[in-house]
C-alpha atoms as a PDB file:
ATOM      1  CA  UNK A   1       5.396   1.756   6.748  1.00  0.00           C
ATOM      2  CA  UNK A   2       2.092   0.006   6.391  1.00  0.00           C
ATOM      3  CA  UNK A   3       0.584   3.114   4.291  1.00  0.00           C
ATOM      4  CA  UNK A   4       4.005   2.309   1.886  1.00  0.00           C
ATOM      5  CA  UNK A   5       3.390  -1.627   1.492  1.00  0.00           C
ATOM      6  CA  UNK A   6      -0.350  -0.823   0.704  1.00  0.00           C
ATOM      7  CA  UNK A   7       0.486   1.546  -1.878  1.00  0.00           C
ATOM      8  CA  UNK A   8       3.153  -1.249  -3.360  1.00  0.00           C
ATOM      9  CA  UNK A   9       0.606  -3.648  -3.248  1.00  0.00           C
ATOM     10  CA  UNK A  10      -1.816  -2.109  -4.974  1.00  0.00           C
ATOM     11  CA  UNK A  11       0.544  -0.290  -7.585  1.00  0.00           C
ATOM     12  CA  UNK A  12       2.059  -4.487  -8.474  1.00  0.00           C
ATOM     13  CA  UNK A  13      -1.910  -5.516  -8.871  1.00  0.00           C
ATOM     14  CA  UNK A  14      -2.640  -2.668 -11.205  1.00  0.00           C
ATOM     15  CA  UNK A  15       0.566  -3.583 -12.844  1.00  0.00           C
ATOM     16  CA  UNK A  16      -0.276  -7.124 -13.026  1.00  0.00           C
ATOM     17  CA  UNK A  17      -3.654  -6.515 -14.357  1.00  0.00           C
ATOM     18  CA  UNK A  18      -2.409  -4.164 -17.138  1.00  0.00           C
ATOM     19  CA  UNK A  19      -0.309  -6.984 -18.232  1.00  0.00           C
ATOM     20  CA  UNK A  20      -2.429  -9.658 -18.164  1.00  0.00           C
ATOM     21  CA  UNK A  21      -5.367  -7.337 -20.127  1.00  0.00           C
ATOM     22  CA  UNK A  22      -2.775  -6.214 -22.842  1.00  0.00           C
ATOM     23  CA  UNK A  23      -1.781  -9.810 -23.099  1.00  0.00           C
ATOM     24  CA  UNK A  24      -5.365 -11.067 -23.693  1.00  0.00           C
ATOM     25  CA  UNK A  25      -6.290  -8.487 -25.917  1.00  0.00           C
ATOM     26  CA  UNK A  26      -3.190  -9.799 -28.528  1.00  0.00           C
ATOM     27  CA  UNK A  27      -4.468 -13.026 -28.148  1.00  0.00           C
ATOM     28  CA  UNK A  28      -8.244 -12.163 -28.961  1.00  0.00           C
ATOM     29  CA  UNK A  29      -9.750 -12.546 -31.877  1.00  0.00           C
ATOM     30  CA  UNK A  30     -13.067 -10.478 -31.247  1.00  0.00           C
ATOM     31  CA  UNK A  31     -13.197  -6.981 -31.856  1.00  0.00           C
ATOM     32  CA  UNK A  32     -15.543  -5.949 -28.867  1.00  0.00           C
ATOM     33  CA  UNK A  33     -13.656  -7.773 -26.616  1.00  0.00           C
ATOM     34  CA  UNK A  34     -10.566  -6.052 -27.416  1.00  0.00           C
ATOM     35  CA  UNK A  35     -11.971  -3.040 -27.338  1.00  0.00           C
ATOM     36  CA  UNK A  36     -12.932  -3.274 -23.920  1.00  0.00           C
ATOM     37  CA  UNK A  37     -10.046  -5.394 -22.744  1.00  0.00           C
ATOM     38  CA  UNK A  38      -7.920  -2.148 -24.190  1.00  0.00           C
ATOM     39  CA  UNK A  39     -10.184   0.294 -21.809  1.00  0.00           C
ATOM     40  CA  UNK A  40      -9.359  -2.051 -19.023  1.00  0.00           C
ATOM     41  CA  UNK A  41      -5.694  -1.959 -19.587  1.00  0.00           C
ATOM     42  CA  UNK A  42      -5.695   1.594 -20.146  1.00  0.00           C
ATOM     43  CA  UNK A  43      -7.279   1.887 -16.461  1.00  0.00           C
ATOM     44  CA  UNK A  44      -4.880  -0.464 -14.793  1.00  0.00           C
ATOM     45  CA  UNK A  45      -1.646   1.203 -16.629  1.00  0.00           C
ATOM     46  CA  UNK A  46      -3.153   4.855 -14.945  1.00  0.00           C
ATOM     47  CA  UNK A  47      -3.582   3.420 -12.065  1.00  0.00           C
ATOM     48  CA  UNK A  48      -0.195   1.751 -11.127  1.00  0.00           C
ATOM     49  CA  UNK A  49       1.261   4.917 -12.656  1.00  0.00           C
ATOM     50  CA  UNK A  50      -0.803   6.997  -9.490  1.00  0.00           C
ATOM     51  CA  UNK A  51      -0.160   4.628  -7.048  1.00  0.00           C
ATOM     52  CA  UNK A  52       3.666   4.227  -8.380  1.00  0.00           C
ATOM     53  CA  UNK A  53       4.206   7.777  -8.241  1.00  0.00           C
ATOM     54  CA  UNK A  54       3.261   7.985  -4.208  1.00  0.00           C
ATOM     55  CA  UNK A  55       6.001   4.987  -3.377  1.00  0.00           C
END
């Protein structure tokens, strides 16, 4: 049970965080910046995918 809400947890924070990155990154105007804010939200996206797959 507490393994389960861990896993949720993290898998809505990585969710969150893809969001929030892919959100920025529409709003930015610099091309580094996007650049890595895209790398960032690629990570995040794989991540609540792994995590989402184990609930």
């Amino acid at each position: 049970m507490l393994k389960s809400m861990f896993f949720r947890g993290k898998y809505y924070w990585h969710l969150f965080q893809h969001r929030h990155n892919e959100l920025l990154q529409q709003d930015c105007l610099c091309e580094e910046l996007k650049i890595k804010l895209k790398i960032k939200a690629v990570y995040h996206n794989s991540k609540a995918i792994e995590f989402g797959a184990r609930l």
